[in-house]
N, C-alpha and C. Protein backbone atom coordinates (compact mmCIF):
# COMPACT_ATOMS: atom_id res chain seq x y z
N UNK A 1 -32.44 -16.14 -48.14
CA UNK A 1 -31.11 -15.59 -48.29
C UNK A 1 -30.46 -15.38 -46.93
N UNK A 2 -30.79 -14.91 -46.02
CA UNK A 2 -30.89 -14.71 -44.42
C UNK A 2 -30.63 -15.65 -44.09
N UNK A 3 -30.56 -17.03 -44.70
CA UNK A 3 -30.46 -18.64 -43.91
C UNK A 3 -29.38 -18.47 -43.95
N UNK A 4 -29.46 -18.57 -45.19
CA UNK A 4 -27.75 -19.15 -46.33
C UNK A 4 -26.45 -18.49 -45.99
N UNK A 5 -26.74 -17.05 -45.63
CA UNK A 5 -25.64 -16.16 -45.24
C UNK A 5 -25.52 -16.79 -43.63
N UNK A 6 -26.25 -17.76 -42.82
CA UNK A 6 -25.99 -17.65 -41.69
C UNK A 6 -25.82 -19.10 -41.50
N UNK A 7 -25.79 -19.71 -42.00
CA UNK A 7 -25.13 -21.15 -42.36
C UNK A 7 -23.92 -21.20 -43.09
N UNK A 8 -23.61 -20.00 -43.69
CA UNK A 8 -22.09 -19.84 -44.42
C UNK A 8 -21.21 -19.10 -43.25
N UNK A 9 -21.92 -18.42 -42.68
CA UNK A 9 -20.86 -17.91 -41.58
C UNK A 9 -20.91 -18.71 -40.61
N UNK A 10 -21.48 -20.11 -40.42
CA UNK A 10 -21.22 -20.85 -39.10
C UNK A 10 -19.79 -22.06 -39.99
N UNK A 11 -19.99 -22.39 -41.26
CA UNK A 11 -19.00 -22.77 -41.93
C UNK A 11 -17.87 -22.24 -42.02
N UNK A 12 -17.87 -20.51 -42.18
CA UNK A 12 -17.01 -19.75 -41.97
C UNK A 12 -16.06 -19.60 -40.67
N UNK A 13 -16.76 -20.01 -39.47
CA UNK A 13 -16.16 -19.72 -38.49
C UNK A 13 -15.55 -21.26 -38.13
N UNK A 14 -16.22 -21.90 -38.45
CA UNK A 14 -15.92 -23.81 -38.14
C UNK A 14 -14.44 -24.06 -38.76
N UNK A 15 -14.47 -23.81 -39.93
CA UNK A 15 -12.86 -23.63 -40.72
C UNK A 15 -11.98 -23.07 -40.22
N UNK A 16 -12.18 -22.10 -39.50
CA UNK A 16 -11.39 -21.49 -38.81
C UNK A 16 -11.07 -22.16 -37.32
N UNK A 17 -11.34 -22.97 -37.26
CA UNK A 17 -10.78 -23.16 -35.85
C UNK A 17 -10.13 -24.67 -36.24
N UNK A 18 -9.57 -25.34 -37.57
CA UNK A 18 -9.10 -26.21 -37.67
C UNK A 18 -7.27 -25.34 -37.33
N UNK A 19 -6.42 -26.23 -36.77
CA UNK A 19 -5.25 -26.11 -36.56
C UNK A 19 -4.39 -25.65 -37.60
N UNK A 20 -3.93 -24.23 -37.50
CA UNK A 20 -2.90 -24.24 -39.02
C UNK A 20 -4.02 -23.49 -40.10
N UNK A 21 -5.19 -22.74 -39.88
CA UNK A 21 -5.90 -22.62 -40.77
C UNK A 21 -6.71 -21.10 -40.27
N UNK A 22 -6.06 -20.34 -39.38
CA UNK A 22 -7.21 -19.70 -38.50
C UNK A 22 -6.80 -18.20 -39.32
N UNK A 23 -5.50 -18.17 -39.91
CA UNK A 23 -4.67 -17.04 -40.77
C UNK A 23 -5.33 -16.68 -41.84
N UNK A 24 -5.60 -18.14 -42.51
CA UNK A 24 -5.85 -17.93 -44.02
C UNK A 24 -7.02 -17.22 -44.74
N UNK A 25 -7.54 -17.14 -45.89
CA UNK A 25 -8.57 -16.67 -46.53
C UNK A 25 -9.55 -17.65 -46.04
N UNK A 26 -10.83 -17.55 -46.29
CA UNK A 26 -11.75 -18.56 -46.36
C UNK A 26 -11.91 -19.33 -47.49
N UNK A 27 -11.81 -18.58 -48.87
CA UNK A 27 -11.70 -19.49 -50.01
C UNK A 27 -10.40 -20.89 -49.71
N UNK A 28 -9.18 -20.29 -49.17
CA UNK A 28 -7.87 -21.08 -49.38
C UNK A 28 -8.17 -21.77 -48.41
N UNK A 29 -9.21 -21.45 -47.19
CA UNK A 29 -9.32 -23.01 -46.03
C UNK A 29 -10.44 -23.71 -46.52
N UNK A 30 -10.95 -23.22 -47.49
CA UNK A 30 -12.12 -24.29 -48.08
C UNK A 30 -11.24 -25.50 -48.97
N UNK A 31 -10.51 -24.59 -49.95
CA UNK A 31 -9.63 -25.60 -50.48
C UNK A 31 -8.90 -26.21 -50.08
N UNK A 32 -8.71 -26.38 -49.30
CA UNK A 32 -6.82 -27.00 -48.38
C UNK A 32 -8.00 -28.23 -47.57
N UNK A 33 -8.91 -28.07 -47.11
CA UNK A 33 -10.02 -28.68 -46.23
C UNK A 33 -10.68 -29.72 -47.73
N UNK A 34 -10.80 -29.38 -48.76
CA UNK A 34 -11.85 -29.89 -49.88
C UNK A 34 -13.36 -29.65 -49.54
N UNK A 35 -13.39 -28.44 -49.29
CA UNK A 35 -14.93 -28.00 -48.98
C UNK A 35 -15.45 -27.42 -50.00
N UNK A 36 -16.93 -27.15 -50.10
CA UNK A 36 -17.19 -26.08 -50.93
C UNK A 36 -18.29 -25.15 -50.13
N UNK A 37 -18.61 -23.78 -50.62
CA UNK A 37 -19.12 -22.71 -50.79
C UNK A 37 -20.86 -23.40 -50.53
N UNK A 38 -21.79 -23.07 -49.47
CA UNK A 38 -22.93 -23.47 -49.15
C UNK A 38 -23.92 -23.47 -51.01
N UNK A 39 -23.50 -22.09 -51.55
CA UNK A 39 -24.24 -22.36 -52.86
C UNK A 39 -24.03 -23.13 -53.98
N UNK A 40 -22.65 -23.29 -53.87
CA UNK A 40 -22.45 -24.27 -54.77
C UNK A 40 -22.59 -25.61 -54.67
N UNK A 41 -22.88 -26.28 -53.25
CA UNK A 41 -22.77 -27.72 -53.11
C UNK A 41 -24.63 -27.76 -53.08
N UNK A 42 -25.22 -26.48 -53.18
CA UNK A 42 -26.55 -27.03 -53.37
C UNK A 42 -26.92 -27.17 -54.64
N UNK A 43 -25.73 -26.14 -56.04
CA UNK A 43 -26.08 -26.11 -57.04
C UNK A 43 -25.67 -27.38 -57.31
N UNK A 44 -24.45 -28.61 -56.93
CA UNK A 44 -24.47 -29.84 -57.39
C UNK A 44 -25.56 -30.40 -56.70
N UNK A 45 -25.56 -30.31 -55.83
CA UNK A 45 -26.82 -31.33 -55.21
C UNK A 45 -27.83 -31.39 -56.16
N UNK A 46 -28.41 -30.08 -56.54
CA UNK A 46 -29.40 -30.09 -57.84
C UNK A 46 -29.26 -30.94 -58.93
N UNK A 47 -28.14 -30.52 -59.34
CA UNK A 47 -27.46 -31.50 -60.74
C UNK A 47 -27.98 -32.57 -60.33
N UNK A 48 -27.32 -33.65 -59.69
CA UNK A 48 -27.53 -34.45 -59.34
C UNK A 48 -28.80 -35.35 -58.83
N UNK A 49 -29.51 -34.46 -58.16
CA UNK A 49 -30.29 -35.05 -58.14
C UNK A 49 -31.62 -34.86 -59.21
N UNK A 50 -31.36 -33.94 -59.90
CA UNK A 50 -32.10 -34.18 -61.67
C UNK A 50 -31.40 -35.17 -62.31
N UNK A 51 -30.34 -35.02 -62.12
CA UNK A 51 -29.80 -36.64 -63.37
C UNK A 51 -30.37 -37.73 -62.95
N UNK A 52 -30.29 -38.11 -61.72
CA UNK A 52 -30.99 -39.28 -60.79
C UNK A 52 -32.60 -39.23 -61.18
N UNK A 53 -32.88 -38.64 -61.42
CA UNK A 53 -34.30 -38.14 -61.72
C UNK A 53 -34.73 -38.62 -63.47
N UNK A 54 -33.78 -37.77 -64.11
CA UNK A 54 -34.23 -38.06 -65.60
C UNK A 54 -33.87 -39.42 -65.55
N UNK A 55 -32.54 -39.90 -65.10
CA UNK A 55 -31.97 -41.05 -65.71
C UNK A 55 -32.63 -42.43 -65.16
N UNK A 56 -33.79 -41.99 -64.60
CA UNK A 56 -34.82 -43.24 -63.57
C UNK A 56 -33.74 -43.96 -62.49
N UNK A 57 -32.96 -43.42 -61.88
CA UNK A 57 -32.60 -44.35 -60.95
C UNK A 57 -33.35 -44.11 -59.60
N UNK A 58 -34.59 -42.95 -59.69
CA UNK A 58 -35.93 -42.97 -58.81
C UNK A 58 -37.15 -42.89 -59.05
N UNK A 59 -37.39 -44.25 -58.20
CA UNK A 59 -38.81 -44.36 -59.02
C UNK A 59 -40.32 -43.83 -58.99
N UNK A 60 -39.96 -42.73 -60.07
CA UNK A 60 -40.90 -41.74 -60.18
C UNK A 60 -40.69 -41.11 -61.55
N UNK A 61 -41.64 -41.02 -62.09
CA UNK A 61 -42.12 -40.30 -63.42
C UNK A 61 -41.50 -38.93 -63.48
N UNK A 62 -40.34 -38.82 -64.56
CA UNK A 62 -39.86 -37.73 -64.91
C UNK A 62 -40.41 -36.80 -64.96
N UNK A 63 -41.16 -36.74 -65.37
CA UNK A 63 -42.78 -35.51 -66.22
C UNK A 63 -43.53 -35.47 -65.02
N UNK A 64 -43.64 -35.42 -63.62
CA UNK A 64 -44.23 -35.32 -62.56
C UNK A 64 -43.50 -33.71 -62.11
N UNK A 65 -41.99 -34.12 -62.14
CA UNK A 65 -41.31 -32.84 -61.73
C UNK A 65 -40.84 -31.81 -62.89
N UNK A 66 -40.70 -32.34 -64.20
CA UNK A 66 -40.05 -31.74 -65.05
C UNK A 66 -40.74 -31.42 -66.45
N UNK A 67 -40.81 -30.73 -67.46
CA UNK A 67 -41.54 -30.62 -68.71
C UNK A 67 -40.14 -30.72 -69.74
N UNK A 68 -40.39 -31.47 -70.28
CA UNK A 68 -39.30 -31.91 -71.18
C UNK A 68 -39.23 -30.38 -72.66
N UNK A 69 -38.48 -29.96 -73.15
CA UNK A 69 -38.54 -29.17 -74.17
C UNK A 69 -38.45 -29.76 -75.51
N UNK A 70 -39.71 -29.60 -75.95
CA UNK A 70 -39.87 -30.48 -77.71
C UNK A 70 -39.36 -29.50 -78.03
N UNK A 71 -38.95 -28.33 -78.40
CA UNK A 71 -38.96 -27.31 -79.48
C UNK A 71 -37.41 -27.86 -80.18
N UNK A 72 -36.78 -28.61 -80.21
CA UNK A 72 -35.97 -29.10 -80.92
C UNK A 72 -34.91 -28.06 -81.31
N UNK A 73 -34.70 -27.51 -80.35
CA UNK A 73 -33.20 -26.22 -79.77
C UNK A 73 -31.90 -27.25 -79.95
N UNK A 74 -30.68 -26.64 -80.43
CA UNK A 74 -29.80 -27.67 -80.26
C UNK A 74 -29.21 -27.25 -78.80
N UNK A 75 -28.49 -28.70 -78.59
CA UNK A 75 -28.17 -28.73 -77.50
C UNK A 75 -27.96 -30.49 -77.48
N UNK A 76 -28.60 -30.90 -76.08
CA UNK A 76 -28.28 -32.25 -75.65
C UNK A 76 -29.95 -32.42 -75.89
N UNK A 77 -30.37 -33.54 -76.23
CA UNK A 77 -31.73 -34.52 -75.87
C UNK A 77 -32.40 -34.09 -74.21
N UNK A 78 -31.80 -34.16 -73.85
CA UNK A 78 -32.62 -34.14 -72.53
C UNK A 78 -32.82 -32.56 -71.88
N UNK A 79 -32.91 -31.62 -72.74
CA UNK A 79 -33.14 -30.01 -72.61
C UNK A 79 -34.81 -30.05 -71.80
N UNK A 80 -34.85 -29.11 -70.47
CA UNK A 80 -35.68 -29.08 -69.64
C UNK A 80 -36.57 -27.70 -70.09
N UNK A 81 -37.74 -27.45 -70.41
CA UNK A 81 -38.66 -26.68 -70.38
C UNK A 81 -39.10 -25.83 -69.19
N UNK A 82 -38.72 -24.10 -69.23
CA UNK A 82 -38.57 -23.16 -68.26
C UNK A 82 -40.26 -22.64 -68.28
N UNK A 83 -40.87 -23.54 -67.48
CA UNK A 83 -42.20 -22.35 -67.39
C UNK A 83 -42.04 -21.06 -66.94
N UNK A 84 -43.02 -19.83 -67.36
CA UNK A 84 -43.17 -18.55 -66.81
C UNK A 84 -43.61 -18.40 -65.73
N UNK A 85 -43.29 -17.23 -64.78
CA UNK A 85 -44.14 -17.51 -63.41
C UNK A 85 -44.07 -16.03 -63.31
N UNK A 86 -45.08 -15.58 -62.65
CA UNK A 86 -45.05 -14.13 -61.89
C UNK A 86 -44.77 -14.67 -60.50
N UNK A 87 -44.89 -15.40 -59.85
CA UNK A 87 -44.52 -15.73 -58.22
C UNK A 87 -43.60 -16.10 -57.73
N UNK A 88 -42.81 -15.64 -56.99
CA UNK A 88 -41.55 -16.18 -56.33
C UNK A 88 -41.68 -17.79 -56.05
N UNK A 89 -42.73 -17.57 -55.48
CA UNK A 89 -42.89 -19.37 -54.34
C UNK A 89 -42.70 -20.31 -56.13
N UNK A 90 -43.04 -19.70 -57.06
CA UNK A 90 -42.94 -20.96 -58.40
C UNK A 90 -41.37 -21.10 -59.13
N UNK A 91 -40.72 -19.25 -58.99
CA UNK A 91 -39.89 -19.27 -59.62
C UNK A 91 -38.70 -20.25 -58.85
N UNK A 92 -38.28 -20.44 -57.44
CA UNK A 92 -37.82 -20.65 -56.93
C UNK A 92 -37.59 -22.38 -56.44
N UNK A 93 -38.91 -22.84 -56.80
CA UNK A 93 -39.15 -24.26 -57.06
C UNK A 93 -38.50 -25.57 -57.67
N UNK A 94 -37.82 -26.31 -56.85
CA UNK A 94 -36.60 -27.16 -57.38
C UNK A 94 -36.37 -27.21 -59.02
N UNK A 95 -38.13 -27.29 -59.41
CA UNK A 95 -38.37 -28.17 -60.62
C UNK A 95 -38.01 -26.73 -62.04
N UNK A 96 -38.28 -25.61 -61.34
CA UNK A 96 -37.93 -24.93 -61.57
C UNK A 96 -36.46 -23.93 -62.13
N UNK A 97 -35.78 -23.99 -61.11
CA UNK A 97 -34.47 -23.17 -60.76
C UNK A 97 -33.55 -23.94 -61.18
N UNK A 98 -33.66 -25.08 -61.96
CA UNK A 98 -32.64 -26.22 -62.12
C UNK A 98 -32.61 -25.91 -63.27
N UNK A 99 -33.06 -25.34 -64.16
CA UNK A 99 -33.77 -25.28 -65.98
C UNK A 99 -32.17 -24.93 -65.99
N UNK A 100 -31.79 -23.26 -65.64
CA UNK A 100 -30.95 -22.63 -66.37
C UNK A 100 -29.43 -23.17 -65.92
N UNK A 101 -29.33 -24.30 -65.06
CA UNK A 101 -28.21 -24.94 -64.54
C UNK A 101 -28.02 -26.27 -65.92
N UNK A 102 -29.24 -26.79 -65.92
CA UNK A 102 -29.05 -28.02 -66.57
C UNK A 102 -28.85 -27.95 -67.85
N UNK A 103 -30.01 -27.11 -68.57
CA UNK A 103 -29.94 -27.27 -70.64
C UNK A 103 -28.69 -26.48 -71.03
N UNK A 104 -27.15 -25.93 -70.10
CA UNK A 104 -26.51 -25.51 -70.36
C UNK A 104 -24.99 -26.41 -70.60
N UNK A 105 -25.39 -27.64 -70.01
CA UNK A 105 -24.81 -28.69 -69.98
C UNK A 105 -23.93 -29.27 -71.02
N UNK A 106 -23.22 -30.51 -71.32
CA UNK A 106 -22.68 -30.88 -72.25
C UNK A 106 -23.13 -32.14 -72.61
N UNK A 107 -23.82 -32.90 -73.92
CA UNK A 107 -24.10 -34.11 -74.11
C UNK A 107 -23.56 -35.00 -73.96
N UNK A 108 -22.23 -34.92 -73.52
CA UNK A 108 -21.37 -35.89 -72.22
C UNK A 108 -21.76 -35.98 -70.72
N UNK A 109 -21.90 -35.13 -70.03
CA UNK A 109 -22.80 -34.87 -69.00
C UNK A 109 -24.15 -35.83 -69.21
N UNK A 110 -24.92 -34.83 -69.32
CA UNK A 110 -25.88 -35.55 -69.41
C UNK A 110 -27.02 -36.92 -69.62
N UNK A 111 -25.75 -37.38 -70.69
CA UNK A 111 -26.13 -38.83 -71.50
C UNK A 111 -24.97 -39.34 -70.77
N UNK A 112 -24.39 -39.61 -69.32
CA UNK A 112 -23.70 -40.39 -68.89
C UNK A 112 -23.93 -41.36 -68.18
N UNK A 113 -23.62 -42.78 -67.76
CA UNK A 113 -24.63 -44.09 -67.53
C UNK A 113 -24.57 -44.22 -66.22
N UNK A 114 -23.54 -43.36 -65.32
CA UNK A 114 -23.23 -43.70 -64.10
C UNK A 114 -23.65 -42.19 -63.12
N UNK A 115 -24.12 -42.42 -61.77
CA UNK A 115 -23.71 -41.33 -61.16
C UNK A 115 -22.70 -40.49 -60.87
N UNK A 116 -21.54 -41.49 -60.87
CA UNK A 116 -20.25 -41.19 -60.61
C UNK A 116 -19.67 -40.14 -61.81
N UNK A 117 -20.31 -40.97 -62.48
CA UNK A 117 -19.52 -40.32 -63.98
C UNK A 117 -20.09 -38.87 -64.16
N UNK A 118 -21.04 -38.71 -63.87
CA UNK A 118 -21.94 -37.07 -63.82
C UNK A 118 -21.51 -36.41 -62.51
N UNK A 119 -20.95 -36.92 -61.70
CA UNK A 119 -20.23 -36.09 -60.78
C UNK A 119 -18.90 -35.34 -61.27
N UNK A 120 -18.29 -36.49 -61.89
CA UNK A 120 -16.59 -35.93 -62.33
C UNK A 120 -17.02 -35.19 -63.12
N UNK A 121 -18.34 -35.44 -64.45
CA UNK A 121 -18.12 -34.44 -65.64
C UNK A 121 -18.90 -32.87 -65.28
N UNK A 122 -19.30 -32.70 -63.77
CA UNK A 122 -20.57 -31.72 -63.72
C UNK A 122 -18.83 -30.76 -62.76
N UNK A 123 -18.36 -31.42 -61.92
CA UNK A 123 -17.15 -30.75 -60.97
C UNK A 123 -16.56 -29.54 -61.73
N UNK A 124 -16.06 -29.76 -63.40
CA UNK A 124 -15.52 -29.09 -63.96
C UNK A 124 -16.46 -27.95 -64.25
N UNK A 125 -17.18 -28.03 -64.48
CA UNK A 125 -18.28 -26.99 -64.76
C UNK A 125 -18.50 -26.19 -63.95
N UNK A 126 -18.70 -26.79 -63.00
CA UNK A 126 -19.23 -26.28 -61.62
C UNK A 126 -17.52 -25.40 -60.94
N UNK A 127 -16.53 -25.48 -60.98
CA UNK A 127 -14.90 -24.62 -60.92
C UNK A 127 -15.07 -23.57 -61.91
N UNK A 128 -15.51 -23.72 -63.03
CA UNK A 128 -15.71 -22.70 -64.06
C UNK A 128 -16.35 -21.29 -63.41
N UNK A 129 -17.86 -22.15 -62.73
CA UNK A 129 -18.52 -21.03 -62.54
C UNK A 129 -18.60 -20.04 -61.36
N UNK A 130 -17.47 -20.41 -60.42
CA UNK A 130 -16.93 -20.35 -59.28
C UNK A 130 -15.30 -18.71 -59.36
């Protein structure tokens, strides 16, 4: 947490020294710039790179990083299985921390054929939660 707050304030201060921008809020020079917020571009990064993941465009066995959820919950097909953990070092774990981002998704999302296309449909989601 100590990183993140200190990698957001070197972003914080970097924005600020663009011309015409040194007045404003930080939210309104993120937007005017098309930036985002250090947590949120890691929460797409995640997205993303689980879709890349389920959708095999790397080659590596889904079920290496992920436990698929049989329990037949509605939702979308591709619903991710939240193991229990008493330990930080597990809870915190890519394969992990992605559960409650992803099975919340939309079966448009998810079942989409392109990367591109899971970018535009994940953006909206991702403004929502912002």
């Amino acid at each position: 947490m100590k990183d993140i707050k200190l990698i957001e304030g070197v972003q914080r201060r970097a924005t600020k020294l663009v011309y015409g921008m040194e007045k404003l809020h930080y939210e309104d020079r993120l937007k005017c710039l098309k930036l985002m917020r250090l947590d949120t571009r890691r929460k797409r990064s995640d997205m993303i790179e689980t879709f890349k993941i389920i959708s095999g465009y790397y080659n590596v066995n889904a079920e290496v990083f992920f436990e698929f959820d049989e329990g037949g919950r509605k939702g979308h097909p591709r619903k991710l299985f939240k193991r229990r953990s008493r330990l930080d070092i597990r809870k915190f774990v890519f394969s992990n921390r992605i559960v409650d981002r992803w099975n919340p998704l939309s079966v448009n999302c998810v079942m989409c054929t392109t990367v591109y296309q899971f970018k535009t449909c994940i953006a909206s989601q991702l403004e929502l939660e912002t």
